[in-house]
C-alpha atoms as a PDB file:
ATOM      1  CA  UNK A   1    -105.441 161.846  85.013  1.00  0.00           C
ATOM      2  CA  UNK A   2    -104.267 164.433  87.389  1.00  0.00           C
ATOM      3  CA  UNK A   3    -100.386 164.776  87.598  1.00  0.00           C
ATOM      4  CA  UNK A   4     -99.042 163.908  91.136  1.00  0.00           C
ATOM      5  CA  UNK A   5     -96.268 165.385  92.835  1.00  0.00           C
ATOM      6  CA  UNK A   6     -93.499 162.828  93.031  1.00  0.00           C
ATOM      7  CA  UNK A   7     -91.429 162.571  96.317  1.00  0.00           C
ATOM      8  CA  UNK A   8     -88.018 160.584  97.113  1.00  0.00           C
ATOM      9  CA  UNK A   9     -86.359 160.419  99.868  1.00  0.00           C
ATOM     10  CA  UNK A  10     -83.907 162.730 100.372  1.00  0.00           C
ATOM     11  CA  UNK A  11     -80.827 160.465 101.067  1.00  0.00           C
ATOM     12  CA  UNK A  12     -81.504 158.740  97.929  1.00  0.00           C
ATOM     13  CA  UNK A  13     -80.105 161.912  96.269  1.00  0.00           C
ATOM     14  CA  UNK A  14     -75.909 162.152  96.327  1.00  0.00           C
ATOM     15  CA  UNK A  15     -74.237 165.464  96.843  1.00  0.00           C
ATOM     16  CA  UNK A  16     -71.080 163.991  94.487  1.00  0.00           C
ATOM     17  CA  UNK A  17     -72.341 163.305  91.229  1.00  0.00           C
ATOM     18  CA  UNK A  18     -72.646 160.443  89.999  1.00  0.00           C
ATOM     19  CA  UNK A  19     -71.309 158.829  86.394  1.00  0.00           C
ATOM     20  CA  UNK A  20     -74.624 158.823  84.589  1.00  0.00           C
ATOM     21  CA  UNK A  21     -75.250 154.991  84.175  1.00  0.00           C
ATOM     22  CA  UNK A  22     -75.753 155.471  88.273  1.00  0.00           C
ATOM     23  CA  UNK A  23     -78.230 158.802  88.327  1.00  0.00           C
ATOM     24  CA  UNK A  24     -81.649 158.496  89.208  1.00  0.00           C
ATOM     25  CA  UNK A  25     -84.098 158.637  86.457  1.00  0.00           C
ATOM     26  CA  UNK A  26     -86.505 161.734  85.577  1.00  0.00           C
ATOM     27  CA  UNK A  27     -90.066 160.979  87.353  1.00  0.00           C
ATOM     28  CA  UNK A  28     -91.280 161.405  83.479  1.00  0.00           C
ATOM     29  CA  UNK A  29     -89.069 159.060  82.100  1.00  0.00           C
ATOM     30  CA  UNK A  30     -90.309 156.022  84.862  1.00  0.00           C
ATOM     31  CA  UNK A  31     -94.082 157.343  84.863  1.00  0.00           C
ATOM     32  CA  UNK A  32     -93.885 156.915  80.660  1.00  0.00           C
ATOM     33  CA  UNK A  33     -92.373 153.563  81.064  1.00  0.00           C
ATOM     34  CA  UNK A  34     -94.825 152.370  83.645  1.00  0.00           C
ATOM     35  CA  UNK A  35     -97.885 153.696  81.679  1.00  0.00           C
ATOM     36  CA  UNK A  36     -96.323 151.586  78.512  1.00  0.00           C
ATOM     37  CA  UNK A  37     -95.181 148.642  81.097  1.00  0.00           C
ATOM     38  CA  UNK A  38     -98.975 148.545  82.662  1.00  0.00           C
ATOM     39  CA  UNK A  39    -100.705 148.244  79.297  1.00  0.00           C
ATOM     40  CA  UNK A  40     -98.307 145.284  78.098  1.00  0.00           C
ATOM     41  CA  UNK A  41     -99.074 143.870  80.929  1.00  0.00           C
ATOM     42  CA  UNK A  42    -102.882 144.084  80.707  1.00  0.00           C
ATOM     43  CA  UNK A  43    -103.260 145.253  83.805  1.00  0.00           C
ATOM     44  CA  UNK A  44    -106.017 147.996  84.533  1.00  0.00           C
ATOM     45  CA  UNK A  45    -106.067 150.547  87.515  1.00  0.00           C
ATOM     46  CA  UNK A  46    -103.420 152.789  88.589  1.00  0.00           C
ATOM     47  CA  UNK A  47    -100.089 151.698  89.861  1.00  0.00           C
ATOM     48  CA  UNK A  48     -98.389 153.505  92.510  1.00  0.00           C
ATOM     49  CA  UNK A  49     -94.283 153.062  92.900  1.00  0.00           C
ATOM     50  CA  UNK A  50     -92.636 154.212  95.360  1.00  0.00           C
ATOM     51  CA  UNK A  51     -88.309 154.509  95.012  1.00  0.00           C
ATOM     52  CA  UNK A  52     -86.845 153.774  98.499  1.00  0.00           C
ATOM     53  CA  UNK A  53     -83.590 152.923 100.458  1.00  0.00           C
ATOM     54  CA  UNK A  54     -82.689 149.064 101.084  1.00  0.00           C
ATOM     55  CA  UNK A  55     -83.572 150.322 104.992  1.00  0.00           C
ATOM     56  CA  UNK A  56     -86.767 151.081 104.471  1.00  0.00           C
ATOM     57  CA  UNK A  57     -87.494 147.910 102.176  1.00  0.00           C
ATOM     58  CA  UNK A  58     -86.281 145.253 104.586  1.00  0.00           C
ATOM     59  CA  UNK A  59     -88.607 147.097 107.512  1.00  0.00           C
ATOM     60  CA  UNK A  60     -91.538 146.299 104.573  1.00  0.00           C
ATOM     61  CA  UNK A  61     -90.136 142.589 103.516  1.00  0.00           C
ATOM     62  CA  UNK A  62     -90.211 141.936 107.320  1.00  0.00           C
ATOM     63  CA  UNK A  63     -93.772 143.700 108.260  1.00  0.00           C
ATOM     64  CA  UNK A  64     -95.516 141.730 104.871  1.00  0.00           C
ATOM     65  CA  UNK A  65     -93.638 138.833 104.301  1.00  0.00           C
ATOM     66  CA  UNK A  66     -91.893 138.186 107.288  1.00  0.00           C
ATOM     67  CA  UNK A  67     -88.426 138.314 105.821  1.00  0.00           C
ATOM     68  CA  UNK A  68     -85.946 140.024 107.668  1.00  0.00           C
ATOM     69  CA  UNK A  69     -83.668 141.025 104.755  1.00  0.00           C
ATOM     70  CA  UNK A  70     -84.015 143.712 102.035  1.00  0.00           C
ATOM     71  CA  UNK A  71     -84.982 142.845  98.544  1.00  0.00           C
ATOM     72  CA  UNK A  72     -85.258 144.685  95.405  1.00  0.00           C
ATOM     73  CA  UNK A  73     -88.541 144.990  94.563  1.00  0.00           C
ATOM     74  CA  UNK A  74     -91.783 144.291  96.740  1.00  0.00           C
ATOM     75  CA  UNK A  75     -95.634 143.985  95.052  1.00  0.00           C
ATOM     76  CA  UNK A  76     -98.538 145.001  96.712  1.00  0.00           C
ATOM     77  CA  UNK A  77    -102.098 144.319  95.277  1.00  0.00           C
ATOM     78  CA  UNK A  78    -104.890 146.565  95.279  1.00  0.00           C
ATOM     79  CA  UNK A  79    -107.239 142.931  95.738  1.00  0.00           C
ATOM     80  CA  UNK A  80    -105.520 142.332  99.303  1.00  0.00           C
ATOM     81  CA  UNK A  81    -107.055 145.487 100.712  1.00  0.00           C
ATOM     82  CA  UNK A  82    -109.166 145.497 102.978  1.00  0.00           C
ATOM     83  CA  UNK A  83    -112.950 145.215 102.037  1.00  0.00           C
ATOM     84  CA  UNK A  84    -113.992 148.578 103.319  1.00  0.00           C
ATOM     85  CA  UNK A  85    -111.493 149.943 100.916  1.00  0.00           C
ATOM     86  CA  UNK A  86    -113.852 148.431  97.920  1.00  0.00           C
ATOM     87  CA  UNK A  87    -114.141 151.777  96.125  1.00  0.00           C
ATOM     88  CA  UNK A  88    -110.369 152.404  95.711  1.00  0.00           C
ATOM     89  CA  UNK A  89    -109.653 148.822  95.044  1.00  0.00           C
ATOM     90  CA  UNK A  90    -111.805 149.668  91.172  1.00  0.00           C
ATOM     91  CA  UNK A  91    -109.151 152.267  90.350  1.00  0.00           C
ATOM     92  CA  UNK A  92    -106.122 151.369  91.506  1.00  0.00           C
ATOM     93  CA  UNK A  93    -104.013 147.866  90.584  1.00  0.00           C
ATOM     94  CA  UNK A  94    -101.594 147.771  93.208  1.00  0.00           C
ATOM     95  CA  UNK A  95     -98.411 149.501  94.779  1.00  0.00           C
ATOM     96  CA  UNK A  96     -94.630 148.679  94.023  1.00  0.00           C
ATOM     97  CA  UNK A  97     -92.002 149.526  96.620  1.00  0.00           C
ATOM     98  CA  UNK A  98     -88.454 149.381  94.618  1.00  0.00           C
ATOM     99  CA  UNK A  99     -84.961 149.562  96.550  1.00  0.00           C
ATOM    100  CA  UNK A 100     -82.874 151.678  94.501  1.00  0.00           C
ATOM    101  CA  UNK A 101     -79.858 150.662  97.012  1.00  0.00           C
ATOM    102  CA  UNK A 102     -80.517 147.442  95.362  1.00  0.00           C
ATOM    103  CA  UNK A 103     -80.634 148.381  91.762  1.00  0.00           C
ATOM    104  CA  UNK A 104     -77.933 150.108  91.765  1.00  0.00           C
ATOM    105  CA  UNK A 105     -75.691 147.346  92.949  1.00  0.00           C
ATOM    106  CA  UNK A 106     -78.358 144.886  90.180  1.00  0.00           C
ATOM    107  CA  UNK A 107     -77.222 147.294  87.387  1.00  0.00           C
ATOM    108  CA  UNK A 108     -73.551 147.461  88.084  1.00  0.00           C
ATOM    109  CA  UNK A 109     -73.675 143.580  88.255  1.00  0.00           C
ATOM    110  CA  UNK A 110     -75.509 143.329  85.316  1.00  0.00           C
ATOM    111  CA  UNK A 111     -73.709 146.106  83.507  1.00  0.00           C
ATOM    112  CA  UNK A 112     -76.209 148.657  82.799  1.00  0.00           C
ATOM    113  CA  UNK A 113     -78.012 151.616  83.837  1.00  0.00           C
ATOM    114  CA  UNK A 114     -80.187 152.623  86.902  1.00  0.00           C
ATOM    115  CA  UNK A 115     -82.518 153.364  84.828  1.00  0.00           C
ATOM    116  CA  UNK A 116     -82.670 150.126  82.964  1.00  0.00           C
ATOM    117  CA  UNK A 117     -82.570 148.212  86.200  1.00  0.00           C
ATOM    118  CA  UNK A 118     -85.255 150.728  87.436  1.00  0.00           C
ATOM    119  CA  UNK A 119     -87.582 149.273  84.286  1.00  0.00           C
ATOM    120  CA  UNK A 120     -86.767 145.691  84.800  1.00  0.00           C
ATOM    121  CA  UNK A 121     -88.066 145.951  88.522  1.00  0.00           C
ATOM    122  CA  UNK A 122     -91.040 147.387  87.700  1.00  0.00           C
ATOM    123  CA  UNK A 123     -91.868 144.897  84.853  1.00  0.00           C
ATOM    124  CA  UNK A 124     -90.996 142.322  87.377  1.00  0.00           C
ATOM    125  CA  UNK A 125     -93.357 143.711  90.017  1.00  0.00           C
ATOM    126  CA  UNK A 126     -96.463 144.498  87.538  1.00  0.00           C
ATOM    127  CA  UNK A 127     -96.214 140.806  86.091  1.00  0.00           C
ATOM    128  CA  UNK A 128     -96.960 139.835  90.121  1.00  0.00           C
ATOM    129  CA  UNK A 129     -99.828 142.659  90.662  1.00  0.00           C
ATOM    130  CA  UNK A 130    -101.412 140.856  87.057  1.00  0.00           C
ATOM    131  CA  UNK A 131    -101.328 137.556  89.202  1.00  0.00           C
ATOM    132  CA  UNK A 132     -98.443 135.775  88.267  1.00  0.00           C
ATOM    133  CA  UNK A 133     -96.134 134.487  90.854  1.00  0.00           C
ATOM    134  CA  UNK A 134     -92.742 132.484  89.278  1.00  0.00           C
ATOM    135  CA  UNK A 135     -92.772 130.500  92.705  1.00  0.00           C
ATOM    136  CA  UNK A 136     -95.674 128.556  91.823  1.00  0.00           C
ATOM    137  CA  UNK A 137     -96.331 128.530  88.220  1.00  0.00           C
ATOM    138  CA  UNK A 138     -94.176 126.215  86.507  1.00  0.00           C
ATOM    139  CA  UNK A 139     -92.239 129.238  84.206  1.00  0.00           C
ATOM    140  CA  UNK A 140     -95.443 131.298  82.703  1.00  0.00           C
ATOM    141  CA  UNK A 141     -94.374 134.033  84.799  1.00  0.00           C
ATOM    142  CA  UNK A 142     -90.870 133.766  83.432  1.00  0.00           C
ATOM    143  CA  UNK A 143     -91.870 133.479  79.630  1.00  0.00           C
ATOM    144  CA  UNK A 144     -94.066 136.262  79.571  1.00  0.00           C
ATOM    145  CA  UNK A 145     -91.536 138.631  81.644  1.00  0.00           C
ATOM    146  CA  UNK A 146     -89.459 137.788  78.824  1.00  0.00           C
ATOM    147  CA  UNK A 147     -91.819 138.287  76.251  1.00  0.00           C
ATOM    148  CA  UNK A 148     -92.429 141.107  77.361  1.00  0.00           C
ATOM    149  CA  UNK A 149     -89.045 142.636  77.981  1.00  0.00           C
ATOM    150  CA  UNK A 150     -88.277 141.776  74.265  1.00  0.00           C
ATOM    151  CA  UNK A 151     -91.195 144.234  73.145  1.00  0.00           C
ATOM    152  CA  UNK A 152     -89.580 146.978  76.084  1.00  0.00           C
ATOM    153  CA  UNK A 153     -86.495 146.770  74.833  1.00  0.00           C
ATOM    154  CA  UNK A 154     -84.946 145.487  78.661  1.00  0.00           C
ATOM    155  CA  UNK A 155     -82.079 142.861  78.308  1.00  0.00           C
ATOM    156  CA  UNK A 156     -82.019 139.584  81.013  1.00  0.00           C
ATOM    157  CA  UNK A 157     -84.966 139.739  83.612  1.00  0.00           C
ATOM    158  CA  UNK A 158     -84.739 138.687  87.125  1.00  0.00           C
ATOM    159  CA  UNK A 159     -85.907 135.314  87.195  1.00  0.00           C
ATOM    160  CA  UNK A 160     -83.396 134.375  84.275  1.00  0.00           C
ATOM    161  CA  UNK A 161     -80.859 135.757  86.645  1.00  0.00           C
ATOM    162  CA  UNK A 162     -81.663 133.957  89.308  1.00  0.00           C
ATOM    163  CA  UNK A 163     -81.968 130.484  88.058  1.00  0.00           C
ATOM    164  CA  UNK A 164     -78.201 131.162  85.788  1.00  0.00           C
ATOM    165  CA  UNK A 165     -76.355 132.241  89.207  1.00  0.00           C
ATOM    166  CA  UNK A 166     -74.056 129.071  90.484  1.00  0.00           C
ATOM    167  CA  UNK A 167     -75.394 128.421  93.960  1.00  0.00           C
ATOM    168  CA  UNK A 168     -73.042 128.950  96.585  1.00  0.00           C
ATOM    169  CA  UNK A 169     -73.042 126.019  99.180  1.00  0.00           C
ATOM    170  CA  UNK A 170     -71.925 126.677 102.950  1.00  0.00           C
ATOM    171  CA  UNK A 171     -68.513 127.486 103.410  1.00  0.00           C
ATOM    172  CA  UNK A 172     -67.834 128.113 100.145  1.00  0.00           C
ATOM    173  CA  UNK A 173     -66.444 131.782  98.603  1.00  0.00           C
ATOM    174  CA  UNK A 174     -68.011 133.270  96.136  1.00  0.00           C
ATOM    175  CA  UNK A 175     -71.410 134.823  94.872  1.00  0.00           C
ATOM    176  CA  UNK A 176     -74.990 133.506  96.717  1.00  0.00           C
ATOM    177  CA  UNK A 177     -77.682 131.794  95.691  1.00  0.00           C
ATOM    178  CA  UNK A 178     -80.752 134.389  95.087  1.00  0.00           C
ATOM    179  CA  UNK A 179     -83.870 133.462  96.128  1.00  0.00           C
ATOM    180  CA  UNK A 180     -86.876 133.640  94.730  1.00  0.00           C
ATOM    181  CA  UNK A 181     -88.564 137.581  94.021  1.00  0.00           C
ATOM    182  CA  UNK A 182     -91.668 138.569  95.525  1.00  0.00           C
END
């Protein structure tokens, strides 16, 4: 497999430096992960992932799923191309778009590293480019994400998150209610 240049956008990069739970990971370190990730997984073709601002994510959230509002991590499968695509849809699985605005905040919530966060994001988003969607399948996308991160070595995933945060009802102070990931 060729190796491809990786590009991130520049303002993603701070001039101060940053304590080292906070820094960026090396492109080798998430490429290794994601190979390892992918074949958990089961999922065949390549993955592309692309490390972005909350910005740019919420201007994707609202032009696929019509949600005005960034997110952390957004899943795009190769099978909703278009047909005259066909060739490219045999080699390639799907594309993840992760806001690392977002996991930044995630990991200093959650008390880890970036790069941990980074992981757990892109396990998330591969278990919904394999087909499984925790909206609408009754908790088999939430077992095997945490079979899974078990075997990775990640700690709580997002959907355990999610469903342990107290829901915060109008008018009330405190933390929100997260919604479902894509």
């Amino acid at each position: 497999m060729p190796r491809r240049k990786t590009v991130l956008p520049a303002n993603l990069w701070r001039r101060a430096p940053l304590p080292w739970a906070q820094r960026l990971p090396t492109p080798q370190t998430l490429v290794r992960f994601l190979a390892g990730a992918r074949k958990e997984v089961g999922l065949r073709g390549q993955v592309t992932v692309l490390l972005t601002t909350d910005a740019a994510i919420r201007d994707l959230n609202r032009r696929f799923r019509g949600k005005d509002k960034p997110t952390d991590v957004l899943s795009f499968s190769a099978a909703s191309l278009i047909q005259s695509r066909k060739k490219s849809q045999e080699k390639a699985a799907g594309d993840l778009a992760i806001s690392v605005d977002t996991a930044r905040r995630q990991a200093a919530e959650q008390d880890h590293a970036l790069t941990c966060e980074l992981k757990i994001l892109m396990l998330h988003g591969l278990l919904h480019l394999a087909g499984y969607d925790h909206t609408r399948d009754a908790g088999r996308m939430e077992r095997r994400e945490r079979v899974l991160r078990k075997r990775l070595g990640l700690p709580l995933g997002l959907i355990e998150r999610a469903r342990s945060k107290p829901v915060r009802r109008r008018g009330q102070a405190g933390t929100s209610a997260r919604s479902p990931r894509p």
